[in-house]
Protein backbone atom coordinates (compact mmCIF):
# COMPACT_ATOMS: atom_id res chain seq x y z
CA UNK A 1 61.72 104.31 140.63
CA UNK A 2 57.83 103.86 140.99
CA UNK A 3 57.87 101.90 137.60
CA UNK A 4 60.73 99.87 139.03
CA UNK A 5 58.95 98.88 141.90
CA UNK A 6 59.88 101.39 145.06
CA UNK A 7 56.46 102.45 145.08
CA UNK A 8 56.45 104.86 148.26
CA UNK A 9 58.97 106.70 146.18
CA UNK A 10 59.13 110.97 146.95
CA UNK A 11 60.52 113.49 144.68
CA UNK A 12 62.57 115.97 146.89
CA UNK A 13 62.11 119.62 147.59
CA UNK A 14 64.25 122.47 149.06
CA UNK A 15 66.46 122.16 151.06
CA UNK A 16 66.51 117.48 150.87
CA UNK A 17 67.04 118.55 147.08
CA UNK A 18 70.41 119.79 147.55
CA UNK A 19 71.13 116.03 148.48
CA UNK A 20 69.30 114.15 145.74
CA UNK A 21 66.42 114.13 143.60
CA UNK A 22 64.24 111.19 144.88
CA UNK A 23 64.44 108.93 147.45
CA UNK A 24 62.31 105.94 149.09
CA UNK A 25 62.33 104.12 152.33
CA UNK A 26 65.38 101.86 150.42
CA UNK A 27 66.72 104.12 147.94
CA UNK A 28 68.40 107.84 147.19
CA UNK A 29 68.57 108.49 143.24
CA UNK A 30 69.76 111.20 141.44
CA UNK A 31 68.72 112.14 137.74
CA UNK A 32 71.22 114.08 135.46
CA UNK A 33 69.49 115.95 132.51
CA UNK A 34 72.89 117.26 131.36
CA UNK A 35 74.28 116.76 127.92
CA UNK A 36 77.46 115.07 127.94
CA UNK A 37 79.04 111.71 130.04
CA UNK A 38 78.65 111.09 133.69
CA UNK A 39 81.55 111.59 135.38
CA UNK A 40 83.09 110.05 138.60
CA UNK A 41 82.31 112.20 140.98
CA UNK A 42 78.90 112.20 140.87
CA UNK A 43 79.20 108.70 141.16
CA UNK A 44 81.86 109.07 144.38
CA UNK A 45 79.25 111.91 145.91
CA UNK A 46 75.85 109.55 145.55
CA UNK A 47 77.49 106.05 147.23
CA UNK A 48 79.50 108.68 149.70
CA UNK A 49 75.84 110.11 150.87
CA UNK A 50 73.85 107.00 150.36
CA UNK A 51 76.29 105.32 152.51
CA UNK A 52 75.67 107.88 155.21
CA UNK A 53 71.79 106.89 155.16
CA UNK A 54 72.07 103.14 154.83
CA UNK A 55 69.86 103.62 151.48
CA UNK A 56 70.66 101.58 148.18
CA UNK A 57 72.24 104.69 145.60
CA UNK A 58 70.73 104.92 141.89
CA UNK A 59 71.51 107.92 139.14
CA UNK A 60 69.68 107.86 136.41
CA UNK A 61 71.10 109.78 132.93
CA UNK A 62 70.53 111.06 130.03
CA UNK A 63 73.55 111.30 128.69
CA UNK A 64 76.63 108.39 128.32
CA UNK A 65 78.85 107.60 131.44
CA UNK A 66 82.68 107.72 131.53
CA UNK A 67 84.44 104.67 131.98
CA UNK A 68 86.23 105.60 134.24
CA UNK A 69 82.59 106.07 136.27
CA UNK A 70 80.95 102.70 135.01
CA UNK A 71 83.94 100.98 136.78
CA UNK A 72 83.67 103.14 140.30
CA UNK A 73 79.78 102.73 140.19
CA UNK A 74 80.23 98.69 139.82
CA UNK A 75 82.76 98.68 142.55
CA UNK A 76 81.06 101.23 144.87
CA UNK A 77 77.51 99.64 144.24
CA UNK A 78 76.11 102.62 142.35
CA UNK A 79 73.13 101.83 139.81
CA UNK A 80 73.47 103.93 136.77
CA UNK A 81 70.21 103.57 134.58
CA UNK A 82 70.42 105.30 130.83
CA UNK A 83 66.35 106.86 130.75
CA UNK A 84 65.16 108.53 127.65
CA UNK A 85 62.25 110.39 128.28
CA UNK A 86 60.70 110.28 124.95
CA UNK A 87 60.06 106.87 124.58
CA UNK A 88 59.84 106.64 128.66
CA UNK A 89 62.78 103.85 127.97
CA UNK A 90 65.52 102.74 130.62
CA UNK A 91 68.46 100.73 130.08
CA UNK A 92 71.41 99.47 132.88
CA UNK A 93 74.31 101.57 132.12
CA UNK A 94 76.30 99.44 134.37
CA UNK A 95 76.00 95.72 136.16
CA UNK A 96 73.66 96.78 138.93
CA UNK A 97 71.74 98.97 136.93
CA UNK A 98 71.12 95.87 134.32
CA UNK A 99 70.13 93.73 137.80
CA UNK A 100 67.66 96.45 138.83
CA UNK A 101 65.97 96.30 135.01
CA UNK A 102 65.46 92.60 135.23
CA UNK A 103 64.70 92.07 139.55
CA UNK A 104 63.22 95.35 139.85
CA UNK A 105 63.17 97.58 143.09
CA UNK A 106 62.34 96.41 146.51
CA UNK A 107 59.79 98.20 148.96
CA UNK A 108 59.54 98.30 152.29
């Protein structure tokens, strides 16, 4: 998120990181290390809660993303952003997440 351009951003500790895994004055991401697709509802549970605080909602992943969760992340306004750690790489997994890659983040 710092790279993006939310540079106040905060990785979370016990107990915010039962909610998510960073946030910023603007934004509440999540980052799934799992192998295997993203599924919908983790895409349903991170616009659901970043609804609730008013805050833009990002996951970044690892793996691939379902269809099924592309589509509910475009209509719910979820950014999903493919990293690879590696190469320290990021692609848009999804419409918003491709906007994000080429505007960036904003900052308060």
């Amino acid at each position: 998120m710092i790279y993006l351009g939310a540079v106040e951003t905060v990785a979370t500790r016990d107990p915010a990181r039962q909610l998510c895994d960073l946030y910023s004055s603007l934004y509440l991401a999540w980052v799934d290390n799992r192998r295997g697709n993203l599924d919908v509802d983790a895409v349903e549970t991170a616009a659901r809660l970043a609804a609730s605080d008013g805050r833009q909602a990002l996951i970044f992943v690892r793996g691939g993303v379902r269809p099924v969760a592309q589509q509910q992340a475009d209509a719910l306004g979820v950014a999903i952003l493919w990293y690879h750690a590696v190469d320290a790489t990021l692609a848009g997994a999804n419409r918003l997440g491709l906007k994000i890659l080429a505007s960036g983040l904003v900052s308060r």
